[in-house]
PDB file of N, CA and C in Angstrom:
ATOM      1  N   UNK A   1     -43.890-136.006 -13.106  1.00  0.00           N
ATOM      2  CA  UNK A   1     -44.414-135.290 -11.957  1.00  0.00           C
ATOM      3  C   UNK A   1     -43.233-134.727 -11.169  1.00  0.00           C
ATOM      4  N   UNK A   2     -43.282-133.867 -11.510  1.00  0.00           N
ATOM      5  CA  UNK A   2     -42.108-132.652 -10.574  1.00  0.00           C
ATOM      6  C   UNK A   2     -42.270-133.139  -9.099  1.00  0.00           C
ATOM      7  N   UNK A   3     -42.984-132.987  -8.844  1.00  0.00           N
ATOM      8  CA  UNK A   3     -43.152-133.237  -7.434  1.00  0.00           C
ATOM      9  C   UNK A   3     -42.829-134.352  -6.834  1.00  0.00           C
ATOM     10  N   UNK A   4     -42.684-135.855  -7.392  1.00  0.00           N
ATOM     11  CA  UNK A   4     -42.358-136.925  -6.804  1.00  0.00           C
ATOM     12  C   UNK A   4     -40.906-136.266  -6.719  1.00  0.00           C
ATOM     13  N   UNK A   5     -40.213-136.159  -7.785  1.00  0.00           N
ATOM     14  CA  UNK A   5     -38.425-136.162  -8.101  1.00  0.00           C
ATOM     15  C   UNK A   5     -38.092-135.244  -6.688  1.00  0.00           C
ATOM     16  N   UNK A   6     -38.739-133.950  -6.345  1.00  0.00           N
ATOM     17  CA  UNK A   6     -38.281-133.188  -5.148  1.00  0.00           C
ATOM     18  C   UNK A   6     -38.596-134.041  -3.839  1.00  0.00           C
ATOM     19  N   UNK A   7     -39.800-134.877  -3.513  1.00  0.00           N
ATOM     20  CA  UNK A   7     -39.732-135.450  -2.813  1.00  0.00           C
ATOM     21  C   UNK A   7     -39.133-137.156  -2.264  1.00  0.00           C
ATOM     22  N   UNK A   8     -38.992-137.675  -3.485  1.00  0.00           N
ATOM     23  CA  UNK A   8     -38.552-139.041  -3.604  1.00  0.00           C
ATOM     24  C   UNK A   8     -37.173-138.876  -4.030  1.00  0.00           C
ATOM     25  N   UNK A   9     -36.314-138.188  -4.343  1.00  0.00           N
ATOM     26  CA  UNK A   9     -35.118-137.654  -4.229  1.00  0.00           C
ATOM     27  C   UNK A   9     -34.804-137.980  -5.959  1.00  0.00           C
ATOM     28  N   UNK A  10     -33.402-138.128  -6.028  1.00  0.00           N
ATOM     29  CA  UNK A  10     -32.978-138.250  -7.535  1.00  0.00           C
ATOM     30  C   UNK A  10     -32.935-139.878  -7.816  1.00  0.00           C
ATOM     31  N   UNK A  11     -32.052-140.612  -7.191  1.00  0.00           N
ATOM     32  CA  UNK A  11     -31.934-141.702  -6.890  1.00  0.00           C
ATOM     33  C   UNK A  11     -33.019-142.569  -7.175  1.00  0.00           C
ATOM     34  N   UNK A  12     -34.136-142.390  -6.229  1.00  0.00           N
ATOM     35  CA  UNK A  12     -35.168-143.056  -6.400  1.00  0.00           C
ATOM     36  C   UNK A  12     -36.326-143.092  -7.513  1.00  0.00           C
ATOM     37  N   UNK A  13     -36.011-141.609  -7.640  1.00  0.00           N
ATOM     38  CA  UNK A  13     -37.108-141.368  -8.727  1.00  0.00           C
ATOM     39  C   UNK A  13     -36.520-141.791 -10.314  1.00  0.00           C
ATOM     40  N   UNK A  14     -35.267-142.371 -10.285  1.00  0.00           N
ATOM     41  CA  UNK A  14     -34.593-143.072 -11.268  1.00  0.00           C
ATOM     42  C   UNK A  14     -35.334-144.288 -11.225  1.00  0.00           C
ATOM     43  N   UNK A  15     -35.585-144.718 -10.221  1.00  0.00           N
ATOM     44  CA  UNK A  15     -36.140-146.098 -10.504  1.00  0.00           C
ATOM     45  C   UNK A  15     -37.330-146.635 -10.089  1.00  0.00           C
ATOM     46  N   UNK A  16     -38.172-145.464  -9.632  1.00  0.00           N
ATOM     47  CA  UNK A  16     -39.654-145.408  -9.491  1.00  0.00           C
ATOM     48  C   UNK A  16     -40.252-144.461 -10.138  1.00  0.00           C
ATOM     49  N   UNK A  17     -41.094-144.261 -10.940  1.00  0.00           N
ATOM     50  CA  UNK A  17     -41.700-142.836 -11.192  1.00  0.00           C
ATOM     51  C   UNK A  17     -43.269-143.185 -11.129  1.00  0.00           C
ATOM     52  N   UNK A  18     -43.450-141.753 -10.803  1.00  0.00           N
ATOM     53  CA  UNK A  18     -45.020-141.572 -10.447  1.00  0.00           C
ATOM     54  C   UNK A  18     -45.573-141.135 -11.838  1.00  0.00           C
ATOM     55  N   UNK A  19     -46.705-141.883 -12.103  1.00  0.00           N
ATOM     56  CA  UNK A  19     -47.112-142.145 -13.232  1.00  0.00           C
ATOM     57  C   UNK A  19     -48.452-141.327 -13.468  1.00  0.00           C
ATOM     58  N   UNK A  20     -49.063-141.177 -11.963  1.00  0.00           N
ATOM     59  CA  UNK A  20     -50.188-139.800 -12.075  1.00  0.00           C
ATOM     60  C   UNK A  20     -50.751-139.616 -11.161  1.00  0.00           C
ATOM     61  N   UNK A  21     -51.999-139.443 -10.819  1.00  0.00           N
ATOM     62  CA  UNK A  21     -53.025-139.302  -9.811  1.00  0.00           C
ATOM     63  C   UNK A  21     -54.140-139.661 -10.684  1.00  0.00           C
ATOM     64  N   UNK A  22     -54.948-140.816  -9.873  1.00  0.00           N
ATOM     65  CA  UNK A  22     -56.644-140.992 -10.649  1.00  0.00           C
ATOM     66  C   UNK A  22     -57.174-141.417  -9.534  1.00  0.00           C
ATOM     67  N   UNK A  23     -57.987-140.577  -9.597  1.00  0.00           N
ATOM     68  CA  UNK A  23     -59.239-140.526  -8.287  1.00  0.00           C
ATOM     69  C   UNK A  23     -58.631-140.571  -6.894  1.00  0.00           C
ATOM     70  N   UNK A  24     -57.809-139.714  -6.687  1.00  0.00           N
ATOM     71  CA  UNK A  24     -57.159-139.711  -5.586  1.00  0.00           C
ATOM     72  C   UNK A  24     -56.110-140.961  -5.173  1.00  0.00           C
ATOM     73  N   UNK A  25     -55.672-141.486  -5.942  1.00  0.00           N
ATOM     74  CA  UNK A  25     -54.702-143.290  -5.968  1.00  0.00           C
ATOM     75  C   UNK A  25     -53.614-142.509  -6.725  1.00  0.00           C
ATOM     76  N   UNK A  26     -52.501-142.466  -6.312  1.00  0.00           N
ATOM     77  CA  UNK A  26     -50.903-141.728  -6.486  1.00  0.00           C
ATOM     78  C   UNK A  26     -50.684-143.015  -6.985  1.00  0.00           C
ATOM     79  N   UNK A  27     -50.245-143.105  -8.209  1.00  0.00           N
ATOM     80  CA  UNK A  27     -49.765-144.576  -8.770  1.00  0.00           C
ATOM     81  C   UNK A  27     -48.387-144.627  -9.404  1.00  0.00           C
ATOM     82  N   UNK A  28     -47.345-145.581  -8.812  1.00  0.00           N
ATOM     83  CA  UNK A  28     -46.042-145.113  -9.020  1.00  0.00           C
ATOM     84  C   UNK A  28     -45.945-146.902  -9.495  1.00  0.00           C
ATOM     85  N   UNK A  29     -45.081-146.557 -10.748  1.00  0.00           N
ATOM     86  CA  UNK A  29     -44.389-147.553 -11.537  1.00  0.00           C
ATOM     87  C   UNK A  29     -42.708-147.869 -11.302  1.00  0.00           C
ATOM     88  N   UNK A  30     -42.488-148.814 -11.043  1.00  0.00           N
ATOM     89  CA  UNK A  30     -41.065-149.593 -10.416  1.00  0.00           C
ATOM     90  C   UNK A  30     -40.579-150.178 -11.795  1.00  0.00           C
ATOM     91  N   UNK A  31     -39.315-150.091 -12.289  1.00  0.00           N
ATOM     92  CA  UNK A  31     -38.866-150.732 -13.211  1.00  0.00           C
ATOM     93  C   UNK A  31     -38.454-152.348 -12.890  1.00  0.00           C
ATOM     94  N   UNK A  32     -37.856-152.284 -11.899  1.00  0.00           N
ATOM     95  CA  UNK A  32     -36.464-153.133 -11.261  1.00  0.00           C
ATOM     96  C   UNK A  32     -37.595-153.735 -10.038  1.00  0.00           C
ATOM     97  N   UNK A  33     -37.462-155.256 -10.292  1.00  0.00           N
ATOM     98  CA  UNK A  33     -38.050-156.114  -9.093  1.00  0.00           C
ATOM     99  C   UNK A  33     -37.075-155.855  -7.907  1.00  0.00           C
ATOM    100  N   UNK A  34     -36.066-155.541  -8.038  1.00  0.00           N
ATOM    101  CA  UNK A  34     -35.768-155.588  -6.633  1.00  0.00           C
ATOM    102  C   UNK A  34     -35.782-154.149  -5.965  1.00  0.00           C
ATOM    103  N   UNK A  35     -35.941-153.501  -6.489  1.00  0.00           N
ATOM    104  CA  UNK A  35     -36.413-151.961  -5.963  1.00  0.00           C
ATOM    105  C   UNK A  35     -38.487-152.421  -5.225  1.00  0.00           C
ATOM    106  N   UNK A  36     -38.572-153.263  -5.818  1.00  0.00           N
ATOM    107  CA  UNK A  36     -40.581-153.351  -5.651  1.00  0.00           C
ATOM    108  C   UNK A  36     -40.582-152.808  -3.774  1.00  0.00           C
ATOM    109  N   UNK A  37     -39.876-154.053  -2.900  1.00  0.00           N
ATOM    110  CA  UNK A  37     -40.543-153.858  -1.551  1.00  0.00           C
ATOM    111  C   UNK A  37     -39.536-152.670  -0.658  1.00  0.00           C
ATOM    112  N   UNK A  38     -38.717-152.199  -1.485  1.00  0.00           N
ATOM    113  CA  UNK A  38     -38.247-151.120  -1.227  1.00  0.00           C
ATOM    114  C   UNK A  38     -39.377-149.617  -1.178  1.00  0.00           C
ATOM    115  N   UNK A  39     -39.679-149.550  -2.841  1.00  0.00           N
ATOM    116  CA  UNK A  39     -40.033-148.369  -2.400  1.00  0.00           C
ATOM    117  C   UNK A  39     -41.876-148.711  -1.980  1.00  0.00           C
ATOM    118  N   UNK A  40     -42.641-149.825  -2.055  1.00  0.00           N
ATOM    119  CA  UNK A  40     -43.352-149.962  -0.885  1.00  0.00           C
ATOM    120  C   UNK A  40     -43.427-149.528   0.190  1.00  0.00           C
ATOM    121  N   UNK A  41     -42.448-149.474   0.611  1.00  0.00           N
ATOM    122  CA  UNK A  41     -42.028-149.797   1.939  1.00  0.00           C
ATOM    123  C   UNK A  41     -42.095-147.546   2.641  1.00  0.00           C
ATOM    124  N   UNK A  42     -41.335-147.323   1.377  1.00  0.00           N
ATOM    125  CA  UNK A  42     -41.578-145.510   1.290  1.00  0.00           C
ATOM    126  C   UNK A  42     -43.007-145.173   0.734  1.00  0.00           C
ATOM    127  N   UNK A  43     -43.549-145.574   0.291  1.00  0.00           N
ATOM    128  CA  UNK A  43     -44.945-145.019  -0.415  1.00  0.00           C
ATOM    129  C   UNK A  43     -45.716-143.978   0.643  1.00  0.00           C
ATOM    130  N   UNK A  44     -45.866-144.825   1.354  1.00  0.00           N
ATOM    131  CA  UNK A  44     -46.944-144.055   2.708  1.00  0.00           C
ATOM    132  C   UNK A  44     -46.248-142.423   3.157  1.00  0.00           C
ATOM    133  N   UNK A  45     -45.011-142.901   3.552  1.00  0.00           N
ATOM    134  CA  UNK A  45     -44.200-141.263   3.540  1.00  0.00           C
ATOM    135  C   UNK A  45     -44.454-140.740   2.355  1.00  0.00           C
ATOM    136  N   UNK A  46     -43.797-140.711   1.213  1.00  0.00           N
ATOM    137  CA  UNK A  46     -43.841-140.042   0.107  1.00  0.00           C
ATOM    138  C   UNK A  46     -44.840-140.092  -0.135  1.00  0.00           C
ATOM    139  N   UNK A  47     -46.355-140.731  -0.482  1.00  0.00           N
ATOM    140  CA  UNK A  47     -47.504-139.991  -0.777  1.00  0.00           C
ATOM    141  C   UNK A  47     -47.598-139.030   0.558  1.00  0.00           C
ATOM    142  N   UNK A  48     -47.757-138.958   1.408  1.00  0.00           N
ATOM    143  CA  UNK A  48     -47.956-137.871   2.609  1.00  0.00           C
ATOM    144  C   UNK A  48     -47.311-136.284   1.841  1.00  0.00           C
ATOM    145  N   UNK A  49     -45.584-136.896   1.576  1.00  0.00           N
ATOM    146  CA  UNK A  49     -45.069-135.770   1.221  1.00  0.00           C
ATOM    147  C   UNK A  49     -45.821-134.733  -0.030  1.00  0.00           C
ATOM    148  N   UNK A  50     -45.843-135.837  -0.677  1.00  0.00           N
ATOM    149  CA  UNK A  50     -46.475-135.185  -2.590  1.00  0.00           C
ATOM    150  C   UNK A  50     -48.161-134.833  -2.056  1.00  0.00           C
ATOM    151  N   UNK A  51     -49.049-135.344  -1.150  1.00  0.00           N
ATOM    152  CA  UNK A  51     -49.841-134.774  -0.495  1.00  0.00           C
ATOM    153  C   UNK A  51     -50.004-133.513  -0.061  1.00  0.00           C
ATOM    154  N   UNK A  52     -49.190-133.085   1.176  1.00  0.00           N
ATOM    155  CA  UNK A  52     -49.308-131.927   1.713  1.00  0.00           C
ATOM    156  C   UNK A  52     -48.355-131.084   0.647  1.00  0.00           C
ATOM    157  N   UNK A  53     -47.545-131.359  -0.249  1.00  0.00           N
ATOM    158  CA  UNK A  53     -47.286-130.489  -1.201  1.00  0.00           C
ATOM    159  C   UNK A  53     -48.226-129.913  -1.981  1.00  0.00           C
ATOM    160  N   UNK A  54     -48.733-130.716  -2.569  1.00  0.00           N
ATOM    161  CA  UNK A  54     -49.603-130.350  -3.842  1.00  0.00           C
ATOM    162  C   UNK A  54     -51.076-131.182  -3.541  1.00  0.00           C
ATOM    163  N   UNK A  55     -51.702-130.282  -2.383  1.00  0.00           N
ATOM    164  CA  UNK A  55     -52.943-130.504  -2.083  1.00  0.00           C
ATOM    165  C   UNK A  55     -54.068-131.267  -3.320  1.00  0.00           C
ATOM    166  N   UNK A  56     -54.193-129.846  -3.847  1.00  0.00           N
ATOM    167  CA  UNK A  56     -54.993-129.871  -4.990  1.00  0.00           C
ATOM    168  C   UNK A  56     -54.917-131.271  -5.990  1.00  0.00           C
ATOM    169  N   UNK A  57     -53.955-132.027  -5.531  1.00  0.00           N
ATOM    170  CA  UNK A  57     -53.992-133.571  -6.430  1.00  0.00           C
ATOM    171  C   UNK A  57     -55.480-134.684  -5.589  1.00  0.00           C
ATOM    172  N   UNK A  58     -55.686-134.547  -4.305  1.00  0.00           N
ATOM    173  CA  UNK A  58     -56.380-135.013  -3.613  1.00  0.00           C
ATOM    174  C   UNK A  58     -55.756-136.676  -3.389  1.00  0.00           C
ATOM    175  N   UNK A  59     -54.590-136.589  -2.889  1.00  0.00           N
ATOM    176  CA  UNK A  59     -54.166-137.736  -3.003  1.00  0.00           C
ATOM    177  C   UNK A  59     -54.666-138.602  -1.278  1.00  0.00           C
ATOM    178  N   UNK A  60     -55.070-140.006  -1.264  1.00  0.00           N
ATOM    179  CA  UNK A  60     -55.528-140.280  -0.235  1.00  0.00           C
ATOM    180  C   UNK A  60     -55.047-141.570  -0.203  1.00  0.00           C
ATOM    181  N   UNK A  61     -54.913-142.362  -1.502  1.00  0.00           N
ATOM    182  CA  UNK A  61     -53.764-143.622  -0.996  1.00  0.00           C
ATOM    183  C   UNK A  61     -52.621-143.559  -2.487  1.00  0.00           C
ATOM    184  N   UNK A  62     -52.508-145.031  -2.586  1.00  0.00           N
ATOM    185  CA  UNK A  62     -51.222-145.156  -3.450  1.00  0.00           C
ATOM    186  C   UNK A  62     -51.334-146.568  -4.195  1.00  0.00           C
ATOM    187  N   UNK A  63     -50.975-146.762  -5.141  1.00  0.00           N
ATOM    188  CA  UNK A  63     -50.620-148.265  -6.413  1.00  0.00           C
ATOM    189  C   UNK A  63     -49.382-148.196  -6.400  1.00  0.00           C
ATOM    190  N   UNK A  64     -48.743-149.083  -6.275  1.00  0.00           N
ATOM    191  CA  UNK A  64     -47.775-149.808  -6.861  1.00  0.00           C
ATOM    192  C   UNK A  64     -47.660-150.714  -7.836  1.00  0.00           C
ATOM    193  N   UNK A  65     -46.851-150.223  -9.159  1.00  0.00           N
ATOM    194  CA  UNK A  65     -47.040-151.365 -10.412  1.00  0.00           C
ATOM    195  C   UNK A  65     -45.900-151.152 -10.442  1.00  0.00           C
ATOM    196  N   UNK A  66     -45.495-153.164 -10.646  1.00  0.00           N
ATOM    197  CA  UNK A  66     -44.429-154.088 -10.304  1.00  0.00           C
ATOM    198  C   UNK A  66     -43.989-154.068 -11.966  1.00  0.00           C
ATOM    199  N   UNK A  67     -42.876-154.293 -11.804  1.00  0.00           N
ATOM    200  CA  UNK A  67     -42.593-154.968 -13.684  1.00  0.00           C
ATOM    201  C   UNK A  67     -43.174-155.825 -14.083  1.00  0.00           C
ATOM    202  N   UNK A  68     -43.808-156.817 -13.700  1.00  0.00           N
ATOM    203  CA  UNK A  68     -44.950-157.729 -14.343  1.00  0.00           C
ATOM    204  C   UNK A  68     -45.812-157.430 -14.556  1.00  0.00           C
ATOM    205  N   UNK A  69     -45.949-156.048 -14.217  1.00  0.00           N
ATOM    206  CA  UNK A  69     -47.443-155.172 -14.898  1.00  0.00           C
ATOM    207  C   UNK A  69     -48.525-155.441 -12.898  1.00  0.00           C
ATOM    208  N   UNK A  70     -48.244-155.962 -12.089  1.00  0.00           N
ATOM    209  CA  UNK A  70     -48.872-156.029 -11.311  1.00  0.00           C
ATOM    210  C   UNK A  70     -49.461-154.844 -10.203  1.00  0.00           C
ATOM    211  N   UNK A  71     -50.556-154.827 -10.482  1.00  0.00           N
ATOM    212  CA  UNK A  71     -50.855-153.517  -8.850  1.00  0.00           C
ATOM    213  C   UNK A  71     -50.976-153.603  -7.540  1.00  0.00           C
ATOM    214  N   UNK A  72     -50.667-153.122  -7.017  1.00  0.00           N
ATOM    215  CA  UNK A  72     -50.713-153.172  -6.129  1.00  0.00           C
ATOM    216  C   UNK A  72     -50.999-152.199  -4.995  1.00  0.00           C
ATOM    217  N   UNK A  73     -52.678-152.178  -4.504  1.00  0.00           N
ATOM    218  CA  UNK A  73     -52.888-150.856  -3.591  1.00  0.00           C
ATOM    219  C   UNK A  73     -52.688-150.996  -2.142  1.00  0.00           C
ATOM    220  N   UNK A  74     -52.752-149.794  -1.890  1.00  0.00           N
ATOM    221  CA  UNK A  74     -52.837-149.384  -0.862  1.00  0.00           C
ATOM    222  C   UNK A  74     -53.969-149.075  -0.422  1.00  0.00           C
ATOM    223  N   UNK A  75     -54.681-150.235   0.628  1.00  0.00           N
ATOM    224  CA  UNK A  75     -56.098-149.771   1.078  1.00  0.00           C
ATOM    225  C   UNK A  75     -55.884-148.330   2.302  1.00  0.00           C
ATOM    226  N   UNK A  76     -55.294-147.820   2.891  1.00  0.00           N
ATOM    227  CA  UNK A  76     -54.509-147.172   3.851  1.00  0.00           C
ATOM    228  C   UNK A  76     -54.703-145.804   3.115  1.00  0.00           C
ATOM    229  N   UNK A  77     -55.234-145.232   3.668  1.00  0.00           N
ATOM    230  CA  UNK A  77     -55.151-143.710   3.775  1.00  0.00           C
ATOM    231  C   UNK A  77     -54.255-143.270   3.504  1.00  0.00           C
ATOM    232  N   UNK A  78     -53.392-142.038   2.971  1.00  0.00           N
ATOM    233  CA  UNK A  78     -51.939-141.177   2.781  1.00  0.00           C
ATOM    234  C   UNK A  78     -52.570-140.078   4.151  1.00  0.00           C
ATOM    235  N   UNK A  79     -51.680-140.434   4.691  1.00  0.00           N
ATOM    236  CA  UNK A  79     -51.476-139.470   5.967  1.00  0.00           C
ATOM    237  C   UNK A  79     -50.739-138.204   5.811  1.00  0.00           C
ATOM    238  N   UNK A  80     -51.603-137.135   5.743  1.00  0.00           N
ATOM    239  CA  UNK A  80     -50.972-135.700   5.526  1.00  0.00           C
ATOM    240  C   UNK A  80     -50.720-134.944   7.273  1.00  0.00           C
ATOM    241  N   UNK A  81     -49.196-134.914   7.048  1.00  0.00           N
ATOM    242  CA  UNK A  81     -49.163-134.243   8.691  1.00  0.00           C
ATOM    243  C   UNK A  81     -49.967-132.930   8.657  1.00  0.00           C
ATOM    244  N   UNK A  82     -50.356-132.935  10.100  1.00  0.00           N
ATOM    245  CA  UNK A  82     -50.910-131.440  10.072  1.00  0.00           C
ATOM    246  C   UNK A  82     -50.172-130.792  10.753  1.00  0.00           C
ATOM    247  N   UNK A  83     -49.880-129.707  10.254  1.00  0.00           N
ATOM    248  CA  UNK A  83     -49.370-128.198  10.753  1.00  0.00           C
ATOM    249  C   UNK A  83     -49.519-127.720  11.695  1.00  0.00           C
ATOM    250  N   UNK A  84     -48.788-127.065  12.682  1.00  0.00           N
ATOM    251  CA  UNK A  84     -49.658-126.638  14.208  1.00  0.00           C
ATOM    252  C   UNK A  84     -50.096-124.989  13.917  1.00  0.00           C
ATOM    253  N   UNK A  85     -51.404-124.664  14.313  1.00  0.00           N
ATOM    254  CA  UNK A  85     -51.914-123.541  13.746  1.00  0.00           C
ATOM    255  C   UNK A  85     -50.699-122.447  14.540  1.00  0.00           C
ATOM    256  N   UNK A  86     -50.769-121.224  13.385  1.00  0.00           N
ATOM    257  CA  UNK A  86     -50.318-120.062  13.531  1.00  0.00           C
ATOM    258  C   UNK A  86     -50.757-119.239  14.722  1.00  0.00           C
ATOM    259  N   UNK A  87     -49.597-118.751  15.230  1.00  0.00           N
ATOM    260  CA  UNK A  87     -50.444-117.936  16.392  1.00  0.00           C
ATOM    261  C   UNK A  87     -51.397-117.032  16.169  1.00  0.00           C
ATOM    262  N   UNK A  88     -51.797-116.318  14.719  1.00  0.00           N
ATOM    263  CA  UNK A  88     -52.460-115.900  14.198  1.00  0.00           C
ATOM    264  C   UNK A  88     -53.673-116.280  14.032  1.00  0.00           C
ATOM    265  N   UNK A  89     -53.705-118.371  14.030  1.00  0.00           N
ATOM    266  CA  UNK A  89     -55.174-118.571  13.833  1.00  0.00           C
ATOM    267  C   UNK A  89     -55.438-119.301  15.079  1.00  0.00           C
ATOM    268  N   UNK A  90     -54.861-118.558  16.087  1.00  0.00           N
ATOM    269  CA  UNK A  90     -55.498-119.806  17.463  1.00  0.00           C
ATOM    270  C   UNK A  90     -56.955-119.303  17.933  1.00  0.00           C
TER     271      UNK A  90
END
């Protein structure tokens, strides 16, 4: 997913990758246990980001799978900032 790597940077997306979208649940796979409550800890931003990027995914929360194969959701909404309208559409 192109879109995690631009938003989750290079670094990270070395050692997390987003594995897809199903039914609106952004599900990102962690290699490295000690990366787990790290990028937790980013999920909520970065789904927001890969959100208001690429609408059309309908992303609304997030999984986390641990190297033990474990999931882990996110009951929590992905918070897409909103935009302040254009002076065009006030």
């Amino acid at each position: 997913m192109t879109a995690w790597r631009a938003c989750a940077g290079g670094a990270l997306a070395e050692r997390a990758r987003a594995v897809g979208v199903r039914r609106g649940v952004l599900e990102v796979a962690v290699e490295d246990a000690r990366w787990v409550e790290t990028v937790a800890d980013l999920l909520p931003t970065l789904g927001a980001r890969i959100a208001e990027r690429c609408p059309d995914l309908g992303i609304r929360s997030w999984r986390l799978v641990t190297p033990d194969g474990e999931r882990r959701t996110r009951s929590a909404p992905v918070r897409v900032p909103t935009r302040p309208a254009s002076p065009d559409h006030r």
